[in-house]
Protein backbone atom coordinates (compact mmCIF):
# COMPACT_ATOMS: atom_id res chain seq x y z
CA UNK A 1 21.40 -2.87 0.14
CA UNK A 2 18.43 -1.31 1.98
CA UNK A 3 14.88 -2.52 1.54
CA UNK A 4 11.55 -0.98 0.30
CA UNK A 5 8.39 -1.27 2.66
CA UNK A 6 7.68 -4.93 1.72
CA UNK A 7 11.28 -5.77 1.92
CA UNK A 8 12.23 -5.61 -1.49
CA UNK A 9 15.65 -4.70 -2.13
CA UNK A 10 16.20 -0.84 -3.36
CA UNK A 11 19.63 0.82 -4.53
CA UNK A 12 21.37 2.65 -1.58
CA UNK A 13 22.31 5.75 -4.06
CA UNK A 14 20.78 7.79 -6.73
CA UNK A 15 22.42 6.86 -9.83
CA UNK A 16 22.02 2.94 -8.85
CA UNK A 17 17.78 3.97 -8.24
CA UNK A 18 17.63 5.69 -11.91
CA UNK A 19 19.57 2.35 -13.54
CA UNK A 20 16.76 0.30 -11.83
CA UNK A 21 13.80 2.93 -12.77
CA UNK A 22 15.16 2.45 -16.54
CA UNK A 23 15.48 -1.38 -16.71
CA UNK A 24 11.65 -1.29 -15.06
CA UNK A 25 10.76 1.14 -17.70
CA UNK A 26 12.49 -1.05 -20.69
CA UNK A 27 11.24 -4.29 -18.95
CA UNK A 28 14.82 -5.95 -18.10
CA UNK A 29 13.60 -6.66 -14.53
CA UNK A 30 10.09 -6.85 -12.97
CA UNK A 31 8.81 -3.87 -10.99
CA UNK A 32 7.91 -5.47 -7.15
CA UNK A 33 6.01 -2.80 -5.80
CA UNK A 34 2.83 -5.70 -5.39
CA UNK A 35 3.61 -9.11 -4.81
CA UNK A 36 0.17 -10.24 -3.73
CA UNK A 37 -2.57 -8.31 -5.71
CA UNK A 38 -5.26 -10.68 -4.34
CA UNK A 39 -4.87 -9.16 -0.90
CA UNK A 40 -5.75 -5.76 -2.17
CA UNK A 41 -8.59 -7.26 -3.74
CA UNK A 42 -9.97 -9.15 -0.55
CA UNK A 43 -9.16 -5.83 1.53
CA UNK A 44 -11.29 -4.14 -1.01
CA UNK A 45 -14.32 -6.18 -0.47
CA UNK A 46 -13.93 -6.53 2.55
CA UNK A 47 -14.10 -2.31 2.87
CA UNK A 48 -17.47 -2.32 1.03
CA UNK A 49 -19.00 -4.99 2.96
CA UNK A 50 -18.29 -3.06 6.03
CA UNK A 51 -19.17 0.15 4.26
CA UNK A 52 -22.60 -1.55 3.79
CA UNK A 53 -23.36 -2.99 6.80
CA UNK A 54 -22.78 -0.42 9.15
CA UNK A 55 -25.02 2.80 9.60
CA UNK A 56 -23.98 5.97 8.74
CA UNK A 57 -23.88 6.86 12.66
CA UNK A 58 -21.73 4.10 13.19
CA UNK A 59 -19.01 4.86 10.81
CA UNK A 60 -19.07 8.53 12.06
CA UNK A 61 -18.04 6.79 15.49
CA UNK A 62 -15.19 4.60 13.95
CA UNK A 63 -14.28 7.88 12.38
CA UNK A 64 -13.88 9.62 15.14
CA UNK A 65 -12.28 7.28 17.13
CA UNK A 66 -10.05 6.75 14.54
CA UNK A 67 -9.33 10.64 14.28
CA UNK A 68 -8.75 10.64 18.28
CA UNK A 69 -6.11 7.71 17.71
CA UNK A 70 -3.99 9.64 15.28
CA UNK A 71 -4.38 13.39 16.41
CA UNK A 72 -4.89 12.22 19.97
């Protein structure tokens, strides 16, 4: 059975994905897209801390950097 982006375990065909979509939608089994919503949280804070204590000229450095990573 192949597995989602945090390893969870996902139906290999279509008809076996739409089974699982309704028994998420009717509440027979538990939806696992977020196992650990206190990371997002933590990550969240952590974004506006860094948000606040860097300058405006700084972040437009990380930006770029960042866009030079990606795009290269």
């Amino acid at each position: 059975m192949p597995r989602g982006p945090q390893g969870q375990k996902r139906p290999a065909d279509a008809i076996g994905n739409a089974v699982m979509v309704a028994q998420i939608a009717t509440r027979e089994i538990e939806e696992t897209t977020l196992k650990q919503p206190a990371k997002r949280k933590s990550g969240m804070a952590g974004a506006k801390a860094r948000v606040e204590s860097t300058t405006k000229a700084q972040r437009s450095e990380i930006a770029q950097k960042a866009a030079l990573a990606r795009w290269g």
